[in-house]
C-alpha atoms as a PDB file:
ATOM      1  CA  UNK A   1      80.681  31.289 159.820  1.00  0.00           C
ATOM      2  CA  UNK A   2      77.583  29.401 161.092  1.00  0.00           C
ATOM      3  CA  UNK A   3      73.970  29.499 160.576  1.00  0.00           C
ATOM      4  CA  UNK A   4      71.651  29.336 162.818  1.00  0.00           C
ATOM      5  CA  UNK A   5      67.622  29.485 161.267  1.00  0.00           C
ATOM      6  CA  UNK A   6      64.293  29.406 162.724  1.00  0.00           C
ATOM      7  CA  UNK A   7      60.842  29.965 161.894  1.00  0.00           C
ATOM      8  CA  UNK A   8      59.644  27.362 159.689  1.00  0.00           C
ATOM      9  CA  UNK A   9      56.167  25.703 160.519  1.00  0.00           C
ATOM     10  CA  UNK A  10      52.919  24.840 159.240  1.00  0.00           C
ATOM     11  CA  UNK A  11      50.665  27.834 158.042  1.00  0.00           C
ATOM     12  CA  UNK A  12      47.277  27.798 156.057  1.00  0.00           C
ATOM     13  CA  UNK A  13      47.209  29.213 152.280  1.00  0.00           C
ATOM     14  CA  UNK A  14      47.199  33.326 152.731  1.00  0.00           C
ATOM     15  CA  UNK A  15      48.684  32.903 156.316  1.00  0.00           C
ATOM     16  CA  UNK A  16      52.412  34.415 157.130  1.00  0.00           C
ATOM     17  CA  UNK A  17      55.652  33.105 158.407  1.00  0.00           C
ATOM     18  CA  UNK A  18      58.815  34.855 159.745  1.00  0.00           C
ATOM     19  CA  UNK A  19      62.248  33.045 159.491  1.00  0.00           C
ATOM     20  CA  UNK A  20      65.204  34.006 161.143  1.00  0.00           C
ATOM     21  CA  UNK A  21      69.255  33.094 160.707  1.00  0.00           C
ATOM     22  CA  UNK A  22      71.252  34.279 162.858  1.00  0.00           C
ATOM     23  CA  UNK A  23      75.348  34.096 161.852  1.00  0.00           C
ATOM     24  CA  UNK A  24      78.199  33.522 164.309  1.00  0.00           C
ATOM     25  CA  UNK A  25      81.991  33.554 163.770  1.00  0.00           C
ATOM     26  CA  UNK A  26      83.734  35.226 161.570  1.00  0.00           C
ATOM     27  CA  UNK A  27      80.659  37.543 160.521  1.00  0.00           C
ATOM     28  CA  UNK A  28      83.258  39.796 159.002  1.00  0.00           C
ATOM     29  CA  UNK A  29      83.584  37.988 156.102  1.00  0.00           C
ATOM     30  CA  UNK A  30      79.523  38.363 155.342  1.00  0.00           C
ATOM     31  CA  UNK A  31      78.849  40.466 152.276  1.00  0.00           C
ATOM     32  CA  UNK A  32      75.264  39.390 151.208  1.00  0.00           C
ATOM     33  CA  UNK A  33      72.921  37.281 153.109  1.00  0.00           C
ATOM     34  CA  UNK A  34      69.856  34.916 151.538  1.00  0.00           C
ATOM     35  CA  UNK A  35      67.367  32.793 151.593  1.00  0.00           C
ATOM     36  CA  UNK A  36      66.952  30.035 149.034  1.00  0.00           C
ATOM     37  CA  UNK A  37      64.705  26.716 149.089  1.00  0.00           C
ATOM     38  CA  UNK A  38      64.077  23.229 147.905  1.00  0.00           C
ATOM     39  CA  UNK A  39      61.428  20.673 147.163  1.00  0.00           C
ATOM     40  CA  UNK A  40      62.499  17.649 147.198  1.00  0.00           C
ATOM     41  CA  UNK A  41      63.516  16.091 143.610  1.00  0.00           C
ATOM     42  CA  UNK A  42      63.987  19.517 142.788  1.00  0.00           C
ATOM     43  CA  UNK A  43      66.741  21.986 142.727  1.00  0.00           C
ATOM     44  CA  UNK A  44      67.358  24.462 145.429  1.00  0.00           C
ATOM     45  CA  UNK A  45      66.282  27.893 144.582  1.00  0.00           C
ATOM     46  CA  UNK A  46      67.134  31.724 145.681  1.00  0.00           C
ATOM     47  CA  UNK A  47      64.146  32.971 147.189  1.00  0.00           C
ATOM     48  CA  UNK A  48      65.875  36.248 148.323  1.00  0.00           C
ATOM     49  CA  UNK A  49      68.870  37.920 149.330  1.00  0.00           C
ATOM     50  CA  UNK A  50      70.108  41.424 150.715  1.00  0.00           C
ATOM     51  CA  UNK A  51      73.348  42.432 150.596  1.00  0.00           C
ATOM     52  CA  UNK A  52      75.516  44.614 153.179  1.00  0.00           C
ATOM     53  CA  UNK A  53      74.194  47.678 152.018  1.00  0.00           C
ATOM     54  CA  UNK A  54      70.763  46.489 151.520  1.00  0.00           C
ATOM     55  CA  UNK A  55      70.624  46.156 148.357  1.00  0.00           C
ATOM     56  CA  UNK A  56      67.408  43.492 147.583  1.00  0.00           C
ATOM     57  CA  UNK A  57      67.074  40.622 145.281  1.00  0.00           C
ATOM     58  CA  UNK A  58      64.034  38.659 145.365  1.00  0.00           C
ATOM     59  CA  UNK A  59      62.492  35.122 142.468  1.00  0.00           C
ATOM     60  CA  UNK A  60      59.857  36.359 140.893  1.00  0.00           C
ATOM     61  CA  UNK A  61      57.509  33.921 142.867  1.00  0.00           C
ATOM     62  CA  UNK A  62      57.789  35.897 145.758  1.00  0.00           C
ATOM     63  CA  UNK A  63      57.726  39.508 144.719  1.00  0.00           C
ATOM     64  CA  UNK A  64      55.777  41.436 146.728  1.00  0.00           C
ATOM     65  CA  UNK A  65      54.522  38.579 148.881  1.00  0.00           C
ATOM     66  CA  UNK A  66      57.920  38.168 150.866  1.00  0.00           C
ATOM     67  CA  UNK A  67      60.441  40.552 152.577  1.00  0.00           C
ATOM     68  CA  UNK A  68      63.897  40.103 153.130  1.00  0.00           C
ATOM     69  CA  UNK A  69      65.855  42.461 155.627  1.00  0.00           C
ATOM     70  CA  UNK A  70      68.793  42.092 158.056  1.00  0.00           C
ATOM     71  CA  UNK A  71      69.287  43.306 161.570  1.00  0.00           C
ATOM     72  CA  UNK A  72      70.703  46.683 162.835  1.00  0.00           C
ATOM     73  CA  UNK A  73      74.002  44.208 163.458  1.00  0.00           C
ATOM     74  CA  UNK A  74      74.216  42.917 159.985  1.00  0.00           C
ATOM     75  CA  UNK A  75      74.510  39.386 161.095  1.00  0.00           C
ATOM     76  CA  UNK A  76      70.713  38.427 161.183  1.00  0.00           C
ATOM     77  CA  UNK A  77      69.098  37.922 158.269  1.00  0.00           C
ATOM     78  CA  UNK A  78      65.063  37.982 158.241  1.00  0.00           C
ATOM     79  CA  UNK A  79      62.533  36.981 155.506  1.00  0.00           C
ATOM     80  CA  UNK A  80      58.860  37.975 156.369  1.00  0.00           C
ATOM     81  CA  UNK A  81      56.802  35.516 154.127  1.00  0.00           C
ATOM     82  CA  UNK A  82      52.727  36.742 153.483  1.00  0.00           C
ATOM     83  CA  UNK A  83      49.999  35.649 151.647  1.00  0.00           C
ATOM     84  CA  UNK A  84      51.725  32.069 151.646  1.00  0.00           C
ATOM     85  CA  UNK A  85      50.709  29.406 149.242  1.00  0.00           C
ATOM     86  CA  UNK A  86      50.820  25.819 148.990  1.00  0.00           C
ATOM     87  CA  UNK A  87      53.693  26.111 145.894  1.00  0.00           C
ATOM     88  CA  UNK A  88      55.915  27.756 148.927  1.00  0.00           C
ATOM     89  CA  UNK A  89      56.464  24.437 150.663  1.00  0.00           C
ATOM     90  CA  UNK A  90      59.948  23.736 150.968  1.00  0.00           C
ATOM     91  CA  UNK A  91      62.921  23.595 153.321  1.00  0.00           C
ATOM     92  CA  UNK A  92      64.218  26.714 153.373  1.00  0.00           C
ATOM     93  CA  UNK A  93      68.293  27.499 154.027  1.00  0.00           C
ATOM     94  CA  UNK A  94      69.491  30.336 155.115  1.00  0.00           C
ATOM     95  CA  UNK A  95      72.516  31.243 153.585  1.00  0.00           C
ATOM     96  CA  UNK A  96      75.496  33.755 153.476  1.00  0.00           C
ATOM     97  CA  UNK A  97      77.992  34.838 151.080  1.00  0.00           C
ATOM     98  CA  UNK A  98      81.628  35.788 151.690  1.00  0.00           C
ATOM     99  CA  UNK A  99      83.396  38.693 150.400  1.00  0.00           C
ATOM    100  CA  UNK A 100      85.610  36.194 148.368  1.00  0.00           C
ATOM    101  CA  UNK A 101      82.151  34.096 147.506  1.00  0.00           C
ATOM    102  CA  UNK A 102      82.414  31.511 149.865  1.00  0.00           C
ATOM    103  CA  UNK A 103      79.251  30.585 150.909  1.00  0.00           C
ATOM    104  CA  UNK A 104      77.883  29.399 154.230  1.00  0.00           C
ATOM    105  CA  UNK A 105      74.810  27.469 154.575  1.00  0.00           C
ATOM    106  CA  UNK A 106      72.513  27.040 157.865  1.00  0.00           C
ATOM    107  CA  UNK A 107      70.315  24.006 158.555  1.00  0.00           C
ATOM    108  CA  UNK A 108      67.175  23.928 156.474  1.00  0.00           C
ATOM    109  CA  UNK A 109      64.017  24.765 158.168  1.00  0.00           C
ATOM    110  CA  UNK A 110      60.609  23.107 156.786  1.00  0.00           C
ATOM    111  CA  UNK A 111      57.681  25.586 155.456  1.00  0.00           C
ATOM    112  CA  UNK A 112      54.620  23.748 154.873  1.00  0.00           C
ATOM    113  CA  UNK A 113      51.476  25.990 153.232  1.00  0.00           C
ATOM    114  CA  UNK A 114      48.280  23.475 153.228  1.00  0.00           C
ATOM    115  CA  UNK A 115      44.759  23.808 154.505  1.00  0.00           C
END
């Protein structure tokens, strides 16, 4: 399986950002799909995660702020990020989760929230 994520970028305090992954391969194996982050010094995070029946897990940092969802294939994995703020800066990987719990991570992508 591989992970391909886009998205990331530069965005004021309050402003929103959409990431994308998109999985290739053996997609098959994909049974839940997430998000997690890092600062650096720090240890990477879930952010968010949706499984194949889209079922919804989300940190409490984000609730209600972000939105995690996958597409009508199953092998795209979105999270719709609003009223951002500066404590979101990270690099964000995408990241996917075999039946067997294997998991699969995608290149980070850099969110930076600053004025």
């Amino acid at each position: 399986v591989q992970l391909q994520a886009s998205g990331g970028g530069l965005v004021q305090p309050g402003g929103s950002l959409r990431l994308s992954c998109a999985a290739s391969g053996s997609i098959f194996r994909i049974n839940v799909m997430g998000w997690y982050r890092q600062d650096p010094g720090k240890q990477r995070e879930l952010v968010a995660s949706i499984t194949s029946s889209n079922n919804t897990n989300y940190a409490d940092s984000v609730k209600g702020r972000f939105t995690i969802s996958r597409g009508n294939a199953k092998s795209t994995v979105y999270l719709q990020m609003n009223s951002l703020k500066p404590e979101d800066t990270a690099v964000y990987y995408c990241n996917a989760r075999s039946y067997n719990y294997v998991h699969y991570w995608g290149q980070g992508t850099l969110v930076t929230v600053s004025s």
